[in-house]
Protein backbone atom coordinates (compact mmCIF):
# COMPACT_ATOMS: atom_id res chain seq x y z
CA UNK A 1 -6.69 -30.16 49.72
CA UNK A 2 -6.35 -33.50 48.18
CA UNK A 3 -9.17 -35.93 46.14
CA UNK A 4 -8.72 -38.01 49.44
CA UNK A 5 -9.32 -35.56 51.97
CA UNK A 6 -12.09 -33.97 50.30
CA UNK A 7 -14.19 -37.30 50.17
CA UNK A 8 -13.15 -37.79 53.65
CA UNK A 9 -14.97 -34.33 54.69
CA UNK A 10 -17.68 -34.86 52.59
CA UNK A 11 -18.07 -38.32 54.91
CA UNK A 12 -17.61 -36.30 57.81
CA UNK A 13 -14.68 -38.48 58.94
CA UNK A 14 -12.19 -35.46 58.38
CA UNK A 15 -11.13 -33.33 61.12
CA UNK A 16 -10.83 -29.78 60.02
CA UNK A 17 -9.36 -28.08 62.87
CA UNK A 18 -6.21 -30.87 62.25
CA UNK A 19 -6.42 -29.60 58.47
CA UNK A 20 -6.30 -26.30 58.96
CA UNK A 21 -3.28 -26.66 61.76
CA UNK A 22 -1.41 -28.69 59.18
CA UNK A 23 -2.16 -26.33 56.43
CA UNK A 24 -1.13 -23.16 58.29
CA UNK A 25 2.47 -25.20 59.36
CA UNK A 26 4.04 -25.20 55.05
CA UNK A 27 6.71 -27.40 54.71
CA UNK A 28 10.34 -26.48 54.08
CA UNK A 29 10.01 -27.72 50.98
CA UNK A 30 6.96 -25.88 50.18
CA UNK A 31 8.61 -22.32 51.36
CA UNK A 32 11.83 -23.54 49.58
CA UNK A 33 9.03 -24.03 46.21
CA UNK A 34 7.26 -20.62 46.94
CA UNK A 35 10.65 -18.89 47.33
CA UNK A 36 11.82 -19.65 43.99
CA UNK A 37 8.76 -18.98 42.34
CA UNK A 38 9.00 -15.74 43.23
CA UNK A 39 13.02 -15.51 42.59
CA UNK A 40 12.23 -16.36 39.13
CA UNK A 41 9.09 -14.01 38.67
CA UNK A 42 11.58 -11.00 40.42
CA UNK A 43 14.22 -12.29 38.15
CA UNK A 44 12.36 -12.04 35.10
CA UNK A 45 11.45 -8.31 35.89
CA UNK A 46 14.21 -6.98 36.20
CA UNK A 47 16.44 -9.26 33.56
CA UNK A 48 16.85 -6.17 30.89
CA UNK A 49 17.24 -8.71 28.56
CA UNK A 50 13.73 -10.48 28.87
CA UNK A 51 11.84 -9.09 25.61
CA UNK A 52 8.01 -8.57 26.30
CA UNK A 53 5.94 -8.61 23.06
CA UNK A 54 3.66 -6.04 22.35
CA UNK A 55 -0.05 -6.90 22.33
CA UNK A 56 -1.52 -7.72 19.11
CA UNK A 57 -3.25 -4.77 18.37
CA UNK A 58 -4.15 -3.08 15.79
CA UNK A 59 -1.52 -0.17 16.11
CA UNK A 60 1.14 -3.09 16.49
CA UNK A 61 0.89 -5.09 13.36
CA UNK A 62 4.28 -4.88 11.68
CA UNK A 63 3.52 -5.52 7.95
CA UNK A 64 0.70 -2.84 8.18
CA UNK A 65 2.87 -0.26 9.63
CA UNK A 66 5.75 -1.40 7.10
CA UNK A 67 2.66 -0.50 4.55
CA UNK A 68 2.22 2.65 6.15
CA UNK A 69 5.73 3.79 5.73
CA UNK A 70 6.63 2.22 1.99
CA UNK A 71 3.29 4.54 1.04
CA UNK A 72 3.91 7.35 2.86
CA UNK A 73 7.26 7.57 1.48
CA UNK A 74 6.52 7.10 -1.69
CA UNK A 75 3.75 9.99 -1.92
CA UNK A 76 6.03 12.43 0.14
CA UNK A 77 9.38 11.53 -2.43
CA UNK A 78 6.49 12.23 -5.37
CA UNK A 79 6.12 15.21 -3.92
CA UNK A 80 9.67 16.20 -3.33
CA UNK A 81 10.24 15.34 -7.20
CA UNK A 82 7.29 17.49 -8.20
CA UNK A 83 8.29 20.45 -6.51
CA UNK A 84 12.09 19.99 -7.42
CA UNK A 85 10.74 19.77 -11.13
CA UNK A 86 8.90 23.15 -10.92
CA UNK A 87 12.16 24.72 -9.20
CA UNK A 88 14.00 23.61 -12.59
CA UNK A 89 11.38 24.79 -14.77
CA UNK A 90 11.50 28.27 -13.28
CA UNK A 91 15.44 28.42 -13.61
CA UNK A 92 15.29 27.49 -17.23
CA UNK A 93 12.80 30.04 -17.30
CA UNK A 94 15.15 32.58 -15.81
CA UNK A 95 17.81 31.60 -17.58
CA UNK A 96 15.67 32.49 -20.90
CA UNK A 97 15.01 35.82 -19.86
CA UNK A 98 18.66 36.23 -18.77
CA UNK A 99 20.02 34.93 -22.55
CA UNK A 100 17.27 37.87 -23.91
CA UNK A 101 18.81 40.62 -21.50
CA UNK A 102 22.08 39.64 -22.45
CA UNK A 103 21.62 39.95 -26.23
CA UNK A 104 20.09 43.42 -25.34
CA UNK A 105 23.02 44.33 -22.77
CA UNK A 106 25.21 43.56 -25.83
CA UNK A 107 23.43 45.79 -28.41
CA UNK A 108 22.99 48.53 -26.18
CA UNK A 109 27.12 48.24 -25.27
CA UNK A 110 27.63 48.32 -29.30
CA UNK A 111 24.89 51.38 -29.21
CA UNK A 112 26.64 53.92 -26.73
CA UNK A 113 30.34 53.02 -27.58
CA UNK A 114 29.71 54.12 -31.39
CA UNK A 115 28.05 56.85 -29.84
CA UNK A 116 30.84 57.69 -27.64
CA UNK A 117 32.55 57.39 -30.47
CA UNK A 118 30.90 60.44 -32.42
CA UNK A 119 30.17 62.16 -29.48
CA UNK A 120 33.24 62.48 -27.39
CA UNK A 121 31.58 65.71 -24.92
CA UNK A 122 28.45 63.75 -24.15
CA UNK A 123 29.17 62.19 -20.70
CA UNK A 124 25.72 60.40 -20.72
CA UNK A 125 27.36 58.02 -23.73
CA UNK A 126 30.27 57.18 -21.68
CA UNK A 127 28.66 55.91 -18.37
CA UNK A 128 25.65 54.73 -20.10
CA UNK A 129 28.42 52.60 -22.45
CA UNK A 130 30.17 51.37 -18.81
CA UNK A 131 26.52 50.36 -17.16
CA UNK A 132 25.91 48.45 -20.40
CA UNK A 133 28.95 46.69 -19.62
CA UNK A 134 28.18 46.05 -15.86
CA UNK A 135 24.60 44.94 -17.11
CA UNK A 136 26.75 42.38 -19.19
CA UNK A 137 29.03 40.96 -16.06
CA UNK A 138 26.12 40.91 -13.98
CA UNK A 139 24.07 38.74 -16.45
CA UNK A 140 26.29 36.53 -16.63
CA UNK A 141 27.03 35.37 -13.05
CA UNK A 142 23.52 35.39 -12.77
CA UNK A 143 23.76 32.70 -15.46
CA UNK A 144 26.37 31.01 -13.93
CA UNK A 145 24.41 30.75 -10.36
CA UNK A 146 20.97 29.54 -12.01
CA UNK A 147 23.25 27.12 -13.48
CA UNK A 148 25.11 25.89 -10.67
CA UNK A 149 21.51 25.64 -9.07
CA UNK A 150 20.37 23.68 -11.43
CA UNK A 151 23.14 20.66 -11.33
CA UNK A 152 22.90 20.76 -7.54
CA UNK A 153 18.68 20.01 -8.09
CA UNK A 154 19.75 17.19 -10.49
CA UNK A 155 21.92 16.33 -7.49
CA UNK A 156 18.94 15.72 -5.16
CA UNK A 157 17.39 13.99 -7.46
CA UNK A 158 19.52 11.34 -8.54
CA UNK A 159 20.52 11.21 -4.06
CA UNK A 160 16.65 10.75 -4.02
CA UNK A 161 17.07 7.84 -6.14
CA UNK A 162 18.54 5.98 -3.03
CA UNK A 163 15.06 6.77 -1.16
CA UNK A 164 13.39 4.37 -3.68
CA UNK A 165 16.02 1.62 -3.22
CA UNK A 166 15.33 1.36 0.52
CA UNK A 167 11.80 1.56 -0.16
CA UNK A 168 12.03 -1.64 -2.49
CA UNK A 169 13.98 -3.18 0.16
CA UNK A 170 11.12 -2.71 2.47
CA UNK A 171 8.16 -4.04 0.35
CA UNK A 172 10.98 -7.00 0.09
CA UNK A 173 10.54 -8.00 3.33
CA UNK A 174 6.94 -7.23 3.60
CA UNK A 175 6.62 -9.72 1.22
CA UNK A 176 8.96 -12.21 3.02
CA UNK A 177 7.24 -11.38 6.33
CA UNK A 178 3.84 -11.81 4.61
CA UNK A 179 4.97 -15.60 2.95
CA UNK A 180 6.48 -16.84 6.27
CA UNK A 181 2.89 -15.66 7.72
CA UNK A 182 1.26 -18.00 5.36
CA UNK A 183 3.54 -20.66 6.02
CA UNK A 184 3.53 -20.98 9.07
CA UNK A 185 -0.64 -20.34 8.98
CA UNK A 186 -0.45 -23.60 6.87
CA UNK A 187 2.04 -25.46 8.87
CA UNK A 188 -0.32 -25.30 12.02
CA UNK A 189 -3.55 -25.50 10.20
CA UNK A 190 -5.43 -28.56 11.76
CA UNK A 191 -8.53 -30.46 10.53
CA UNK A 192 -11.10 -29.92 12.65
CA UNK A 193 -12.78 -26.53 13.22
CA UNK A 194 -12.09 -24.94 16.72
CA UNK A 195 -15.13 -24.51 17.62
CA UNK A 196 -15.61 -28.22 17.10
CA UNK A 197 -12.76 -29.26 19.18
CA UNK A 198 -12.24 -30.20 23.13
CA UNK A 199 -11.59 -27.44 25.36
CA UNK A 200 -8.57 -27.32 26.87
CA UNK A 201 -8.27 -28.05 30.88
CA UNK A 202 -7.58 -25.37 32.83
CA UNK A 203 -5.72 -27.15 35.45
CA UNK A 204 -3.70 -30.08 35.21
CA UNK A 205 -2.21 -32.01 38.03
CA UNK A 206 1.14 -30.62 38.74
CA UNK A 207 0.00 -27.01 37.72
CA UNK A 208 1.11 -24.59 40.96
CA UNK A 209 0.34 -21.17 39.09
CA UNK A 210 -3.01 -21.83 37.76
CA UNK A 211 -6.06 -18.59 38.69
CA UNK A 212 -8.35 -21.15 37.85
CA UNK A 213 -7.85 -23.17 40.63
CA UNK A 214 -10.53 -23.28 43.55
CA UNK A 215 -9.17 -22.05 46.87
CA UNK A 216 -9.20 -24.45 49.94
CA UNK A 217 -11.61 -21.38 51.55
CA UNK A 218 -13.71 -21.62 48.08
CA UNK A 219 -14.20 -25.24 49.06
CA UNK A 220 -14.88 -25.10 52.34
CA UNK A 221 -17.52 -22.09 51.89
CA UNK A 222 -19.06 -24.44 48.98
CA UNK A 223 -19.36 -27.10 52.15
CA UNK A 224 -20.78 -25.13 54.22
CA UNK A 225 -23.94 -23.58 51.67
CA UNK A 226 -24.50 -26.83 50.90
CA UNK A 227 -24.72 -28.10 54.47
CA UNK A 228 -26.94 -25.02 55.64
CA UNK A 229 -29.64 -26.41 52.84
């Protein structure tokens, strides 16, 4: 319903029944309008490629869950480097304790063979002499695997180094992210106060999509409450 029209019924010179015949009859241009409206609205549903941002909620802020993940990354890599520490200290431990039973292995080697060596009839010498011996061998590839444990630790650690690197990366564009933010904060930044300013209209002429908008029935119902006073 048009300004026109509307004075016209509020003069009582409008016929409604003729109004509401040439409502209910929509032009082919107006189904043609409606038609494509709706195209468009099924198009953009189903286009996989339309991108619908998330709301701006808390849980979707970007730079606060980059935040999130630089610091919970950095405690849990702490952690890893603590625990990867303590693992070294107890194989240089071991390998203290290994270095003692070796220089005892040795002495008790020297011990039996010179008592082998007086002793010829004892049997006990002999295989106490040959476990000495395999107490030596075993001693020292225990050595050698503590060892080899302990470069592939230093291994982790310096491939733990990379962890870091990304995690610089990261607080590098958090802190791009957070200067474009301020930017563009500034770049828009009016000066008046928005509470100061003019609302915005909620319908403009030309708008076909507008909830705002009252209904022809919404009119007509406003006509008739005021016409029953």
């Amino acid at each position: 319903m048009t300004q026109e029209e509307l004075d016209a019924l509020m003069a009582g010179d409008l016929d409604l029944e003729a109004l509401e015949a040439e409502e209910g009859s929509p032009s082919v241009e107006g189904e043609a309008e409606v038609t494509s409206a709706e195209d468009v609205t099924t198009a953009d549903e189903n286009d996989e490629d339309v991108i619908v941002p998330p709301p701006a909620t808390k849980e979707h802020r970007v730079v606060s869950q980059l935040d999130d993940v630089t610091r919970d990354s950095e405690e849990k890599a702490s952690e890893i480097f603590d625990a990867l520490d303590a693992v070294m200290n107890d194989i240089d431990g071991s390998l203290s304790a290994l270095e003692r039973m070796q220089a005892i292995a040795n002495d008790f080697e020297a011990l039996f063979t010179t008592l082998q060596a007086k002793f010829p009839n004892i049997r006990k010498f002999q295989t106490a002499g040959a476990e000495a011996q395999e107490l030596q061998k075993l001693a020292d590839e225990t050595v050698q695997t503590l060892q080899s444990a302990n470069d592939r630790i230093l291994g982790a650690m310096d491939t733990m180094q990379y962890q870091d690197i990304h995690r610089q990366k990261i607080e590098r564009v958090i802190n791009i992210m957070r200067a474009l933010s301020k930017y563009m904060s500034a770049l828009f930044e009016g000066n008046i106060e928005d509470d100061k300013r003019v609302k915005s209209a909620k319908h403009i002429e030309g708008d076909t999509h507008t909830e705002e908008v009252i209904s022809n029935d919404d009119i007509e119902a406003l006509i008739a409450q005021f016409g029953g006073k």
